[in-house]
C-alpha atoms as a PDB file:
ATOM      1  CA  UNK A   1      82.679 100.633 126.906  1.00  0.00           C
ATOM      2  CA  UNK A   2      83.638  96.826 126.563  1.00  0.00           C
ATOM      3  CA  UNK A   3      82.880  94.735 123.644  1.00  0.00           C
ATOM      4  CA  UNK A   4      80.017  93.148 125.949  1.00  0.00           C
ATOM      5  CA  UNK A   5      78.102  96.252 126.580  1.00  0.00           C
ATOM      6  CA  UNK A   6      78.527  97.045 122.999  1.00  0.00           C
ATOM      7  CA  UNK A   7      77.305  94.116 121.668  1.00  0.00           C
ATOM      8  CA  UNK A   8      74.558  94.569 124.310  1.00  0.00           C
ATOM      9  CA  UNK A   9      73.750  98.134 123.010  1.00  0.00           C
ATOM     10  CA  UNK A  10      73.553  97.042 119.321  1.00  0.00           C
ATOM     11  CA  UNK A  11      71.079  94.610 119.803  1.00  0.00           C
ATOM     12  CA  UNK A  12      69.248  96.768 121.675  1.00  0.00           C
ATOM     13  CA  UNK A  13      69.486  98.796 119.008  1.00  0.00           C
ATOM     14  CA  UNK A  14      68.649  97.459 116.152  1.00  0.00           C
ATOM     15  CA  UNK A  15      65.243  95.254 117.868  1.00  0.00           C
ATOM     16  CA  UNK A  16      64.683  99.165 117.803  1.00  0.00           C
ATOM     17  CA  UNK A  17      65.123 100.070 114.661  1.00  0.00           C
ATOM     18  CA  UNK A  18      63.302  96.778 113.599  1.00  0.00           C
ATOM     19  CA  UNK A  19      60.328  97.785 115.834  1.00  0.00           C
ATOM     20  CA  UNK A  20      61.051  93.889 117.380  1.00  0.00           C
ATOM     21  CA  UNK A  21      60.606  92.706 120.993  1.00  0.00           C
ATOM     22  CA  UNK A  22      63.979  90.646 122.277  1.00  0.00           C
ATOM     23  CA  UNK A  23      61.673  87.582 122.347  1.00  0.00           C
ATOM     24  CA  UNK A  24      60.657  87.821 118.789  1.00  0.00           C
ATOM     25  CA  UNK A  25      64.658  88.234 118.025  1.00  0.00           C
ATOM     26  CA  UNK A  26      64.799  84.933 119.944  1.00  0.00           C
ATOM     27  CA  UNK A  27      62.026  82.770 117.912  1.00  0.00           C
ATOM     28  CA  UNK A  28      63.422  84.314 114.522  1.00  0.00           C
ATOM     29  CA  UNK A  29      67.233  83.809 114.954  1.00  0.00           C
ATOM     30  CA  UNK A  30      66.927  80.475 117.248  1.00  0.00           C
ATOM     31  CA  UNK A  31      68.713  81.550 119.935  1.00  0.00           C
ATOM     32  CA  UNK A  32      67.569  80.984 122.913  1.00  0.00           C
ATOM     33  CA  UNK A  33      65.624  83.117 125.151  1.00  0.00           C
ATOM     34  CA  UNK A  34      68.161  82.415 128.070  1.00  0.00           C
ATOM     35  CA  UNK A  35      71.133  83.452 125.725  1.00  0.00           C
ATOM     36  CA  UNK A  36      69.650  86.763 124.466  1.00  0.00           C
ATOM     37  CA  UNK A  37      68.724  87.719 128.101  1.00  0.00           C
ATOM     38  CA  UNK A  38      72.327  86.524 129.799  1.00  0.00           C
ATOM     39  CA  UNK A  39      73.763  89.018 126.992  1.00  0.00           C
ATOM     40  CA  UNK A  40      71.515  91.881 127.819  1.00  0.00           C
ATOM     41  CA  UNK A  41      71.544  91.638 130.937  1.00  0.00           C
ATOM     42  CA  UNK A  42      75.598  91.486 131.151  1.00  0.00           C
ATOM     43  CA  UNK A  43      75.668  88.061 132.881  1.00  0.00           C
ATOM     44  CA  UNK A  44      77.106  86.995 129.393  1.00  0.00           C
ATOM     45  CA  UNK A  45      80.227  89.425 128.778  1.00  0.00           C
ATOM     46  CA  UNK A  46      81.428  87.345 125.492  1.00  0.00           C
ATOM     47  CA  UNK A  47      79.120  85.841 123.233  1.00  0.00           C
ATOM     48  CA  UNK A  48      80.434  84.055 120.324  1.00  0.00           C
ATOM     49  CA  UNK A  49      80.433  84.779 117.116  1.00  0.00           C
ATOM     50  CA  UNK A  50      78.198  81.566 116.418  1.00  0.00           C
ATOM     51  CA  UNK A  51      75.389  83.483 118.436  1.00  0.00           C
ATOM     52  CA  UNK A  52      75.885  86.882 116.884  1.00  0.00           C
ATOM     53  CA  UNK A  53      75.788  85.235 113.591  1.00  0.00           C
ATOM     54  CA  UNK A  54      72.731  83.513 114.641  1.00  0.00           C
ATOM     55  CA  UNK A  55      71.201  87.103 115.456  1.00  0.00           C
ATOM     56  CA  UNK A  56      72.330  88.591 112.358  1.00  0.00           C
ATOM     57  CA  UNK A  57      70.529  86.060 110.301  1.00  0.00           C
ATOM     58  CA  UNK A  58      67.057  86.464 112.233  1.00  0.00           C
ATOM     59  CA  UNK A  59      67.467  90.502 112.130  1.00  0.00           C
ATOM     60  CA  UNK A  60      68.314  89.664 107.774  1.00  0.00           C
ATOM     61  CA  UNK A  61      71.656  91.446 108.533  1.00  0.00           C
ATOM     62  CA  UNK A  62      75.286  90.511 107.892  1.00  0.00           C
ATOM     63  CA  UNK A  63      77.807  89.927 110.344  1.00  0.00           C
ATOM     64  CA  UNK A  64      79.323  92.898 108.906  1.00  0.00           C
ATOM     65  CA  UNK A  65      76.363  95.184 109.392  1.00  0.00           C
ATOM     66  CA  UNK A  66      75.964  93.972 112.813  1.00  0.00           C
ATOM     67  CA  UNK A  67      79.302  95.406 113.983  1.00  0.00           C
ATOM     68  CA  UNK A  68      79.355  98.227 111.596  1.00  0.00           C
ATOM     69  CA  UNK A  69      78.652 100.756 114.375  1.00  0.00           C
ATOM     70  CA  UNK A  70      80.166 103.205 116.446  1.00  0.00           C
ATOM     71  CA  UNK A  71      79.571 101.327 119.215  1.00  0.00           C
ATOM     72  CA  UNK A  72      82.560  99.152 118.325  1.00  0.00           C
ATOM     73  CA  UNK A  73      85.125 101.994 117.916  1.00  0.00           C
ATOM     74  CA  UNK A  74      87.455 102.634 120.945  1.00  0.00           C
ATOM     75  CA  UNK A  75      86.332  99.941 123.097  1.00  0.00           C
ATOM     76  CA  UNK A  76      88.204  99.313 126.209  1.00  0.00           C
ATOM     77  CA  UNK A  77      91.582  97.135 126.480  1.00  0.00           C
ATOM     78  CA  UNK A  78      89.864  93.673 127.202  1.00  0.00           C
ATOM     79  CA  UNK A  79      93.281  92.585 128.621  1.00  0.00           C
ATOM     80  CA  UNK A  80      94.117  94.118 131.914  1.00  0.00           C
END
């Protein structure tokens, strides 16, 4: 898995856990709808930290929390 998908997965995941559409996400964080669905849909490979921090914020999670998954452990080589 690449840091895209998994960043993908985990918001997937935790609109889940929050019982939360990926439009709601959108209207609480302030991201926009086009930015959320470039990410999921993997047209966006590398979104910043700005925007994850942005997500974190409308989920009432931490930056930390956000990547405090085992999604993130033993990601692919992003340099090839």
């Amino acid at each position: 898995m690449n840091i895209g998908e998994a960043v993908k997965e985990r918001i997937l995941e935790l609109c889940q856990e929050q019982n939360i559409s990926i439009n709601k996400l959108c209207n609480m964080s302030g991201v926009t709808q086009s930015t959320v669905n470039n990410i999921i849909s993997g047209r966006n490979r590398s979104a910043t930290v700005s925007t994850i921090k942005k997500l974190c914020d409308g989920l009432g999670i931490t930056i930390e929390e956000f990547f405090h998954s085992d999604l993130f452990k033993d990601l692919e080589q992003e340099l090839k």
